[in-house]
C-alpha atoms as a PDB file:
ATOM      1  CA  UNK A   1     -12.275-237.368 -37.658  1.00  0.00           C
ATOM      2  CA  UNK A   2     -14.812-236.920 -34.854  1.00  0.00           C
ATOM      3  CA  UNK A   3     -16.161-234.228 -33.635  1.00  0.00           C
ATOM      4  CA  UNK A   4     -15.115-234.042 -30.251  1.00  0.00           C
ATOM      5  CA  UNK A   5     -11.406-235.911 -30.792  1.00  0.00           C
ATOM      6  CA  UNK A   6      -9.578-232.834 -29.427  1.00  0.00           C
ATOM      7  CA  UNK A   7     -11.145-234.004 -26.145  1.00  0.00           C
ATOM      8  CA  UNK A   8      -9.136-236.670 -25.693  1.00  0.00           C
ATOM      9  CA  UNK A   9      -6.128-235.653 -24.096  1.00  0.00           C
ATOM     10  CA  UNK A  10      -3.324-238.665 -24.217  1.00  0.00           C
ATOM     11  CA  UNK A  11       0.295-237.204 -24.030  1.00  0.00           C
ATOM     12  CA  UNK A  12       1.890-234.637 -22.056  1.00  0.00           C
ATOM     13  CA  UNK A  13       2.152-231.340 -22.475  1.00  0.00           C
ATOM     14  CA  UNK A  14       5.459-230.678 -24.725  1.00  0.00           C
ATOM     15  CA  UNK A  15       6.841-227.997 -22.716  1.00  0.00           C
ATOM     16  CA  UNK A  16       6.001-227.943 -18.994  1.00  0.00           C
ATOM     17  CA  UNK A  17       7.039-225.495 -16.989  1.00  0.00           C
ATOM     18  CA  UNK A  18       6.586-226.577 -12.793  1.00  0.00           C
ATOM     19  CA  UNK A  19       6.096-224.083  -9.669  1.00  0.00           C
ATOM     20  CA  UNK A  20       9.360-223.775  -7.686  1.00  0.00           C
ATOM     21  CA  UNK A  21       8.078-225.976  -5.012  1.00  0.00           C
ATOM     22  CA  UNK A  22       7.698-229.327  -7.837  1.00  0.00           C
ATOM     23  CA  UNK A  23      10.643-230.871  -9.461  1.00  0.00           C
ATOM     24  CA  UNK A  24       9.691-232.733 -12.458  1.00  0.00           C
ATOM     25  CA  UNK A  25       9.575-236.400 -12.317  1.00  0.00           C
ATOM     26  CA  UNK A  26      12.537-238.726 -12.844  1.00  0.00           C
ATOM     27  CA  UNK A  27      11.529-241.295 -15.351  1.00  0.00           C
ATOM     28  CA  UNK A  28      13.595-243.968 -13.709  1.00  0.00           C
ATOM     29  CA  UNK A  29      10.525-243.684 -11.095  1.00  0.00           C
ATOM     30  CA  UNK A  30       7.560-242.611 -12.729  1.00  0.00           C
ATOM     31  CA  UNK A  31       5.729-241.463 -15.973  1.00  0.00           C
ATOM     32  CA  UNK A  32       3.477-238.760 -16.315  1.00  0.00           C
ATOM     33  CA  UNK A  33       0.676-240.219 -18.472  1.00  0.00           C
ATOM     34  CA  UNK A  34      -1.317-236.838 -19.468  1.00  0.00           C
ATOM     35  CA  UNK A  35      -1.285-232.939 -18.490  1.00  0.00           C
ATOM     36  CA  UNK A  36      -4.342-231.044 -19.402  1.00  0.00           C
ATOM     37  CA  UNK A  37      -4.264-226.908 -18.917  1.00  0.00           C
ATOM     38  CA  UNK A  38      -5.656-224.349 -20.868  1.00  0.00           C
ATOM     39  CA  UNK A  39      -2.415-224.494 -23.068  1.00  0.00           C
ATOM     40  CA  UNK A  40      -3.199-227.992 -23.992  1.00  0.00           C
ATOM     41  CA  UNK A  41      -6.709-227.350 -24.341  1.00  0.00           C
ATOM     42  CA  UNK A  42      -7.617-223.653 -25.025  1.00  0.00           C
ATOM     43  CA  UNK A  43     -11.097-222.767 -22.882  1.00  0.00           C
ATOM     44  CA  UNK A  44      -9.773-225.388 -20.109  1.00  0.00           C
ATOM     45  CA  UNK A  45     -10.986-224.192 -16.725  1.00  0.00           C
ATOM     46  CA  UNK A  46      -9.511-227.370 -15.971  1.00  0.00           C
ATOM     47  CA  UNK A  47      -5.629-228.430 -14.591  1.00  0.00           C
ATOM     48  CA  UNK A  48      -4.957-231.982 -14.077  1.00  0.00           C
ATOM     49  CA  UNK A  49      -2.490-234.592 -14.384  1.00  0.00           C
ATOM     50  CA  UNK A  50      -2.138-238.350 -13.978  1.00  0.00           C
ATOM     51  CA  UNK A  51       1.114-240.571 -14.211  1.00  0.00           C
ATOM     52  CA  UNK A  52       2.602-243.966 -12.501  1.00  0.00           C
ATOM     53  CA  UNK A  53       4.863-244.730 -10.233  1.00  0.00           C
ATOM     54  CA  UNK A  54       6.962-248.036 -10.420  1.00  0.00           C
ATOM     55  CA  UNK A  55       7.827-250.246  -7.715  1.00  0.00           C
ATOM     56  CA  UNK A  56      11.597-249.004  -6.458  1.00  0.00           C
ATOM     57  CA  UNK A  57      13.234-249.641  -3.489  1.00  0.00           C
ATOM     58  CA  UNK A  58      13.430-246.032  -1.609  1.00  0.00           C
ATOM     59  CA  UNK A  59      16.168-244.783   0.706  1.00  0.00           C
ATOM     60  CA  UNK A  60      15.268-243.998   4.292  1.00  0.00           C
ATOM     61  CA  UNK A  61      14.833-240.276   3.893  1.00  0.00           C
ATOM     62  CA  UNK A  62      17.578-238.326   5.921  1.00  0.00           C
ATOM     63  CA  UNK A  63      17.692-234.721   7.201  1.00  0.00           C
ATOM     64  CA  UNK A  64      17.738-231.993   5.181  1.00  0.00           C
ATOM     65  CA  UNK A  65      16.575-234.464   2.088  1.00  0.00           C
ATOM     66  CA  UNK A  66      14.091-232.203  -0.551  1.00  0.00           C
ATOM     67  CA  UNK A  67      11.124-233.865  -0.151  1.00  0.00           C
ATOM     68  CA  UNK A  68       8.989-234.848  -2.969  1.00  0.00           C
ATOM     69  CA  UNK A  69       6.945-231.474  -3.500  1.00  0.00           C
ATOM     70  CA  UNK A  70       7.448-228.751  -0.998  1.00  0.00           C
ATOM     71  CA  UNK A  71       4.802-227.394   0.955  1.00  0.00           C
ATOM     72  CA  UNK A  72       1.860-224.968  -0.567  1.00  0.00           C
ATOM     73  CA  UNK A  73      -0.757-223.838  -1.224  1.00  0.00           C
ATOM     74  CA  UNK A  74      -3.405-222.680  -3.958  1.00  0.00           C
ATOM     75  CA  UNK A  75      -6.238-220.074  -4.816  1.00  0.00           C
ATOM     76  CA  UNK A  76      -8.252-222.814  -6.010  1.00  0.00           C
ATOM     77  CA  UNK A  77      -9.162-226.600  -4.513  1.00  0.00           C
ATOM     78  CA  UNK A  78      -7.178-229.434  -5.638  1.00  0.00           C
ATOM     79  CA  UNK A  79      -7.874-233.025  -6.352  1.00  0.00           C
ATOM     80  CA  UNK A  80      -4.777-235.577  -4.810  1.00  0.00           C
ATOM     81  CA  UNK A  81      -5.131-239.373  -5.698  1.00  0.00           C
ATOM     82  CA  UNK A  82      -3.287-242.816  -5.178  1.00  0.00           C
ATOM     83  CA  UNK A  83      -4.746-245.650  -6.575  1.00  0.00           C
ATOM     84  CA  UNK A  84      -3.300-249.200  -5.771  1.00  0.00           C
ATOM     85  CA  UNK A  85      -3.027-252.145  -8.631  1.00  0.00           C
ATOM     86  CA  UNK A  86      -3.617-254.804  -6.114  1.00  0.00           C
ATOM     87  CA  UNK A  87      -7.083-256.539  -8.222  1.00  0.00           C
ATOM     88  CA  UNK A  88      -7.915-258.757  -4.785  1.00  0.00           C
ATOM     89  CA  UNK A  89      -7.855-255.893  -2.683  1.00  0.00           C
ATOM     90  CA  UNK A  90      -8.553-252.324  -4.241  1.00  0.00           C
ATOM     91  CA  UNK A  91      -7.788-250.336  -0.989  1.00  0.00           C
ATOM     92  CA  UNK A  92      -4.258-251.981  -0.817  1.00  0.00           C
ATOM     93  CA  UNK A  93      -2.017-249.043  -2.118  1.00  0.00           C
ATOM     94  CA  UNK A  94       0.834-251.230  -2.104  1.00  0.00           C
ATOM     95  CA  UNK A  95       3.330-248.240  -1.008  1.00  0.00           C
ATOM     96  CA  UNK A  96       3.001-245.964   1.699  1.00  0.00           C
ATOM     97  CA  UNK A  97       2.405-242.250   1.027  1.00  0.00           C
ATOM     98  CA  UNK A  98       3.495-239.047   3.558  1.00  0.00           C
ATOM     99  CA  UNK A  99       1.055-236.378   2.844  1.00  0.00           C
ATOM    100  CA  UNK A 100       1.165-233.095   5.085  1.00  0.00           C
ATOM    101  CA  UNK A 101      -2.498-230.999   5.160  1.00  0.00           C
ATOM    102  CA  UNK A 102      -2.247-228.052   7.383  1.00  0.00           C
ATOM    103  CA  UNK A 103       0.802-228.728   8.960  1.00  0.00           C
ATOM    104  CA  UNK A 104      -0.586-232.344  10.329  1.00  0.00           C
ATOM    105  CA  UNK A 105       1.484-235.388   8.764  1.00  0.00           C
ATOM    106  CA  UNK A 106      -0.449-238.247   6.962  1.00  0.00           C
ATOM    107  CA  UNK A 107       0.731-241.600   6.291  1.00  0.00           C
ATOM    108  CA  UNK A 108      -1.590-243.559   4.024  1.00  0.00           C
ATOM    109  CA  UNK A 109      -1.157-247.039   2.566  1.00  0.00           C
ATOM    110  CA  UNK A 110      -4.928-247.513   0.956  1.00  0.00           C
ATOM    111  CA  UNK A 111      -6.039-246.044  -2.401  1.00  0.00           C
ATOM    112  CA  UNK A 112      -7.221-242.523  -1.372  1.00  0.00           C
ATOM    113  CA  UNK A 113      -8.282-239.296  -2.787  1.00  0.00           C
ATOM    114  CA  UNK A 114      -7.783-236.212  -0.931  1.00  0.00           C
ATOM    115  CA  UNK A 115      -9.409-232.616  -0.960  1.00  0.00           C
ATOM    116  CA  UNK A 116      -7.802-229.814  -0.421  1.00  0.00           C
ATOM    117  CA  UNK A 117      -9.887-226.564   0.019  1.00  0.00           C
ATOM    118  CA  UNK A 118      -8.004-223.391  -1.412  1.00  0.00           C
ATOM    119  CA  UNK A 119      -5.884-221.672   0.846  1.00  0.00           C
ATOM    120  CA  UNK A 120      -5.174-224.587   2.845  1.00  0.00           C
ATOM    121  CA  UNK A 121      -1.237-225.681   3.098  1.00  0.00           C
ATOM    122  CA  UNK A 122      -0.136-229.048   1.936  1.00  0.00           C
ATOM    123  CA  UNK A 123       2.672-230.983   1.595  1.00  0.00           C
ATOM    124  CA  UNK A 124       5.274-231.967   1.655  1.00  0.00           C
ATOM    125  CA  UNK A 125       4.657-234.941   0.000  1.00  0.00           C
ATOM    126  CA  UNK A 126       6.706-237.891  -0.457  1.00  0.00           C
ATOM    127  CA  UNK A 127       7.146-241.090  -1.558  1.00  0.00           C
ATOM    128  CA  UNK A 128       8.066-243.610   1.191  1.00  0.00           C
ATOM    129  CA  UNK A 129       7.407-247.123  -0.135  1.00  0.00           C
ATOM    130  CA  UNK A 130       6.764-248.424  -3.469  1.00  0.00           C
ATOM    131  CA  UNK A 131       6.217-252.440  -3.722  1.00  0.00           C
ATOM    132  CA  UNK A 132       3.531-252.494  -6.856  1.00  0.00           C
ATOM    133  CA  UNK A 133       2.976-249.894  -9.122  1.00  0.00           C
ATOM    134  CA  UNK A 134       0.524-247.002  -8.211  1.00  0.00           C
ATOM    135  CA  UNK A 135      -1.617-244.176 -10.487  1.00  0.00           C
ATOM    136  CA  UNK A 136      -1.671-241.078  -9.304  1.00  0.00           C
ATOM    137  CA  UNK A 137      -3.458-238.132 -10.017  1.00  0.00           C
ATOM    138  CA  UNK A 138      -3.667-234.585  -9.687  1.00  0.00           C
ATOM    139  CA  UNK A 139      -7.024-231.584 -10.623  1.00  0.00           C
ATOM    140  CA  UNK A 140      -8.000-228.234 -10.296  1.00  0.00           C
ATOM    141  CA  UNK A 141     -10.382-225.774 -11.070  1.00  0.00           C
ATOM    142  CA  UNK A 142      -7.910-223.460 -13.039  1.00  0.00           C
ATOM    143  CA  UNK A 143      -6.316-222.717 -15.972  1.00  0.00           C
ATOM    144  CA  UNK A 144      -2.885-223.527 -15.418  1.00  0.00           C
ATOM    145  CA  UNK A 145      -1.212-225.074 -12.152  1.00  0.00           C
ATOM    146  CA  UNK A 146       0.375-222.810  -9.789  1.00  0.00           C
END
């Protein structure tokens, strides 16, 4: 055993618990790959989480629908990612993604990674295309996600 295999962080965490604002994820649509906190790795200043999303056909959203996460914000800054799968063109997200930052809507359809500063409102978030699949990510300078 190596020294420094507790490092390596490749499940998730057993028992997750999710602010009010996320629902987990339904597995028909996506697969959290890891979730590191200090609970999964005690001394963690660290929160982050990665997982897929597979290629689904999505509903036109409708009013009054939940959307994907609900809008918030943090006391620390957070790390948002999509990363495409398309190998000829890495920018191609190969979905479309609605991402709210301080009240302005986003719609993105390239790989992207997004800052946002803590304090600052964002979200909602949602899901509005899926045609290949796409990784996602989540980090944060904190112990646990709140």
């Amino acid at each position: 055993m190596g020294k420094y295999d507790r490092h390596f962080i490749c499940q998730d965490k057993a028992i997750l618990k999710l602010p009010e604002y996320r629902h987990d994820i339904d597995k028909k649509r996506a697969h959290r790959i890891v979730y590191l906190d200090n609970e999964v790795f005690p001394g963690s200043d660290l929160y982050v989480e990665a997982l897929w999303f597979w290629p689904r056909k999505i509903p036109p959203r409708q009013p009054g629908d939940e959307p994907g996460v609900k809008a918030h914000s943090h006391p620390f800054d957070e790390a948002i990612a999509f990363m495409g799968t398309n190998w000829d063109d890495i920018h191609d997200l190969g979905g479309e993604i609605e991402l709210w930052i301080g009240g302005e809507q986003h719609i993105i359809n390239k790989s992207f990674y997004a800052f946002i500063p803590a304090g600052l409102v964002h979200c909602p978030l949602n899901i509005l295309r899926i045609d290949r699949p796409i990784f996602h990510f989540t980090a944060g300078p904190t112990k646990q996600y709140i």
